[in-house]
N, C-alpha and C. Protein backbone atom coordinates (compact mmCIF):
# COMPACT_ATOMS: atom_id res chain seq x y z
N UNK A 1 120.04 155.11 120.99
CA UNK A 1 120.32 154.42 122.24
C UNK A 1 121.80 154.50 122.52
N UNK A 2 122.27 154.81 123.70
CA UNK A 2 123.30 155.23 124.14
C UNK A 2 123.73 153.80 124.96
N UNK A 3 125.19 153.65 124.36
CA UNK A 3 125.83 152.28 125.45
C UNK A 3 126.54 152.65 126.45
N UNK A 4 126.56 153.70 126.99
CA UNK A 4 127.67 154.49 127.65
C UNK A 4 127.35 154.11 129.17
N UNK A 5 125.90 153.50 129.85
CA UNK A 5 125.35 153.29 130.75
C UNK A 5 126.27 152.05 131.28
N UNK A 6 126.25 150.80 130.27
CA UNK A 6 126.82 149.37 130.42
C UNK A 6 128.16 149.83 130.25
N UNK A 7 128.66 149.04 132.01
CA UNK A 7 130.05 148.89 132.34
C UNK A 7 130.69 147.34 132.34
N UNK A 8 131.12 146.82 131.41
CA UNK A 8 132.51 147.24 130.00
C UNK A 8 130.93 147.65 129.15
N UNK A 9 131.46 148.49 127.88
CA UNK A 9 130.18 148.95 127.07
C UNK A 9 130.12 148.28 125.89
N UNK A 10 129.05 147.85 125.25
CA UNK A 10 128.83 146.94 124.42
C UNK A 10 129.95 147.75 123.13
N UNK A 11 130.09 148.59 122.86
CA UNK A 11 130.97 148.91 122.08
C UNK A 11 132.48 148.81 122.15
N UNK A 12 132.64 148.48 123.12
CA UNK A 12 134.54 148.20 123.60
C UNK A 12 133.81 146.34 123.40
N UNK A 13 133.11 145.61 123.93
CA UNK A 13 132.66 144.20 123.68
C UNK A 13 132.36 143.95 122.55
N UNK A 14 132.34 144.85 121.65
CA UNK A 14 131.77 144.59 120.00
C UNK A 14 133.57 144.29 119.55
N UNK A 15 134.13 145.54 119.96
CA UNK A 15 135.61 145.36 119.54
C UNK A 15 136.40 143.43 119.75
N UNK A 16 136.35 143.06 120.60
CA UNK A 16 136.37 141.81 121.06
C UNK A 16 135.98 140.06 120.09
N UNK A 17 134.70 140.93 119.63
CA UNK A 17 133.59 139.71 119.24
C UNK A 17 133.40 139.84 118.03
N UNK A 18 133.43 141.25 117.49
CA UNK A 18 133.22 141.36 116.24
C UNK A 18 132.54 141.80 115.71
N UNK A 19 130.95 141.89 116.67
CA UNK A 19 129.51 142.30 116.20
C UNK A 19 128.64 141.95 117.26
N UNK A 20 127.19 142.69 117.58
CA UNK A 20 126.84 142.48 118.51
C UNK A 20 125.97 141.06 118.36
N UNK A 21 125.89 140.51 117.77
CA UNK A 21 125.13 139.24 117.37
C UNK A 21 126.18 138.02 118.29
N UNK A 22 127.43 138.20 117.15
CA UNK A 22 128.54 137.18 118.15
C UNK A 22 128.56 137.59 119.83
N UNK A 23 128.55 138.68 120.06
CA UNK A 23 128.49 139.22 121.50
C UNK A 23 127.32 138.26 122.33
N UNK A 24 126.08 138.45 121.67
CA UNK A 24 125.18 138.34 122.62
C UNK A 24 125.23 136.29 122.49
N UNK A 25 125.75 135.48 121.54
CA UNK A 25 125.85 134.37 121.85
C UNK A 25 127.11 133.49 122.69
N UNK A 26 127.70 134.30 122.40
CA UNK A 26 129.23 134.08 123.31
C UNK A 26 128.65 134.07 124.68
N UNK A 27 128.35 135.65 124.88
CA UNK A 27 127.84 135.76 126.66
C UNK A 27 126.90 135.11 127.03
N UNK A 28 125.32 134.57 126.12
CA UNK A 28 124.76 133.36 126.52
C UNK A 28 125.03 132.49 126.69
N UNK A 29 125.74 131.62 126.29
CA UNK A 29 126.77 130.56 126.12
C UNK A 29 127.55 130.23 127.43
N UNK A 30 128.34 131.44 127.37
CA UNK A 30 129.21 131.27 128.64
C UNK A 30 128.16 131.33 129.72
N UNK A 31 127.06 131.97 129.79
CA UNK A 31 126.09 132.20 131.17
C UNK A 31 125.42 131.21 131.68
N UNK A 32 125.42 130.05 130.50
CA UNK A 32 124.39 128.49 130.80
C UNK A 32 125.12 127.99 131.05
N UNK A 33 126.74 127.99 131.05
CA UNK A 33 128.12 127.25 132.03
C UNK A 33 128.44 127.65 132.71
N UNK A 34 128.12 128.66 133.42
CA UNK A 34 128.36 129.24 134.86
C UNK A 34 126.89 128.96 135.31
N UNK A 35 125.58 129.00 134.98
CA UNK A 35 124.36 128.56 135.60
C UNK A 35 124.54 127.05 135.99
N UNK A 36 125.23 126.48 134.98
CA UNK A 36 125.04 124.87 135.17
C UNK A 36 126.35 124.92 136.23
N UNK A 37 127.03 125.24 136.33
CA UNK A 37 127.96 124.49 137.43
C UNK A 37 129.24 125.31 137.19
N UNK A 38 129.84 125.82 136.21
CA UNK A 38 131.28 125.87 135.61
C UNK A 38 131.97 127.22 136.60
N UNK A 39 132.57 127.01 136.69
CA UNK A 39 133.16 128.53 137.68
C UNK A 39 133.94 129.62 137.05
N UNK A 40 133.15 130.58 137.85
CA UNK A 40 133.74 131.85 137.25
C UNK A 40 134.93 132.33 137.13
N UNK A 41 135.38 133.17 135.66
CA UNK A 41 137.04 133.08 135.86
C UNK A 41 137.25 134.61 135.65
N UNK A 42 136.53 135.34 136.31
CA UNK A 42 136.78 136.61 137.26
C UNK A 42 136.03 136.60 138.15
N UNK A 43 137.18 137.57 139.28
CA UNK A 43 136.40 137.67 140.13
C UNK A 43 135.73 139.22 140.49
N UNK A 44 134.32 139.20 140.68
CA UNK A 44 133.17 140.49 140.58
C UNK A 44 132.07 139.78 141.91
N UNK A 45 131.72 141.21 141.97
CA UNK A 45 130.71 141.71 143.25
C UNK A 45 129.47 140.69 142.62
N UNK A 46 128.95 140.82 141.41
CA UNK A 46 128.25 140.63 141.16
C UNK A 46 127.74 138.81 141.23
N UNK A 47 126.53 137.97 141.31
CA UNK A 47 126.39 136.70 141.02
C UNK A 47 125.20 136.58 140.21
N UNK A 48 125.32 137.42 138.79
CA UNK A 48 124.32 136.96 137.95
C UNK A 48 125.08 136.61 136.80
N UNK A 49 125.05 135.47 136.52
CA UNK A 49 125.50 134.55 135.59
C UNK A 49 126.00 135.77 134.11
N UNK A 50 125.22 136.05 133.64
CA UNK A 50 125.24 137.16 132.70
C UNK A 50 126.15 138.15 132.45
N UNK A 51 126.52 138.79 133.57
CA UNK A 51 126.91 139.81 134.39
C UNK A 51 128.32 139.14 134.43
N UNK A 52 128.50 138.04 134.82
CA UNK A 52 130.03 137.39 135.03
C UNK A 52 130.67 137.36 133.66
N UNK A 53 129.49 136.48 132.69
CA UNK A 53 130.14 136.13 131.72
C UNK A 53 130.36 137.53 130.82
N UNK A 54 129.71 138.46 130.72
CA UNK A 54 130.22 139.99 130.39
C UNK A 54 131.65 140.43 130.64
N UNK A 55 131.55 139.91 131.56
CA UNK A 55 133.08 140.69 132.10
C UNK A 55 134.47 139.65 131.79
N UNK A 56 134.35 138.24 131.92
CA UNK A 56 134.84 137.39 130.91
C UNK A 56 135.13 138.05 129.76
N UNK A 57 134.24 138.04 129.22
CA UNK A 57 134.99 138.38 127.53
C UNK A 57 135.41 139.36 127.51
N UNK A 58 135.42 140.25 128.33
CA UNK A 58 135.26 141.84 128.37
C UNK A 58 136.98 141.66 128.83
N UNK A 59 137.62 140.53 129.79
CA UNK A 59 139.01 140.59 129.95
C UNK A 59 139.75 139.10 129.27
N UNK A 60 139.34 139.06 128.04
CA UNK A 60 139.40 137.65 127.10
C UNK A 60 139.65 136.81 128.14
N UNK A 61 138.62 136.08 128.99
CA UNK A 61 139.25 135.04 129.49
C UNK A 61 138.05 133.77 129.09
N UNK A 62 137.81 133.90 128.07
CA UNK A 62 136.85 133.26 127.27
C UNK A 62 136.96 133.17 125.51
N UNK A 63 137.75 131.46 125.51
CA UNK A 63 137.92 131.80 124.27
C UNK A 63 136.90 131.09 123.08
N UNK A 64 136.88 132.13 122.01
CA UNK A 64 135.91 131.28 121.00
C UNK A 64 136.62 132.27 119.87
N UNK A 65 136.23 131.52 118.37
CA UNK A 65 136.37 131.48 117.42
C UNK A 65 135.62 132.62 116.67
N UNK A 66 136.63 133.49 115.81
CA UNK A 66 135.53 134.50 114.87
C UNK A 66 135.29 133.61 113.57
N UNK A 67 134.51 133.70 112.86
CA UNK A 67 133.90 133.13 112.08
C UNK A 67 133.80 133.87 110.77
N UNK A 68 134.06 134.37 109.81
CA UNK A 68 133.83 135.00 108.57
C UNK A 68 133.55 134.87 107.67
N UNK A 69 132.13 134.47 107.79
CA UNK A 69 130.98 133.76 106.37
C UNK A 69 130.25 135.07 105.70
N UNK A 70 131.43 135.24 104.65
CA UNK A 70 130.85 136.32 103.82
C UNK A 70 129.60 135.88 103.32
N UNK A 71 128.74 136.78 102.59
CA UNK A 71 127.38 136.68 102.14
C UNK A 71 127.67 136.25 100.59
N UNK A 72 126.79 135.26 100.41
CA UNK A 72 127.20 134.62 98.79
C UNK A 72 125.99 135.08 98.09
């Protein structure tokens, strides 16, 4: 499977987050605070919650914490 389709590409967003796991909860996260009310902090063509918060992290304007729970 090729990421080259998704514009920012999950692989420049992996760089960011760390892994695609942290990726995909960050951008849920941020997408149920822009669904619930919170306003968007770019501005894009687009108005799918998802889609906004992508591009958020994609220009760090969304901050959260990396986490590094090695495996015991």
């Amino acid at each position: 499977m090729s990421d080259a389709m998704i514009n920012p590409s999950v692989y420049e967003l992996k760089k960011r987050t760390g892994d695609r796991y942290s990726l995909v909860v960050i951008t849920s996260k941020r997408a149920r605070e822009i669904i619930d009310g919170d306003e968007p902090l770019v501005n894009i063509k687009s108005n799918k919650a998802l889609t906004i918060a992508i591009n958020e992290v994609n220009e760090d304007k969304v901050e959260f914490e990396k986490v590094d729970e090695g495996i015991k």
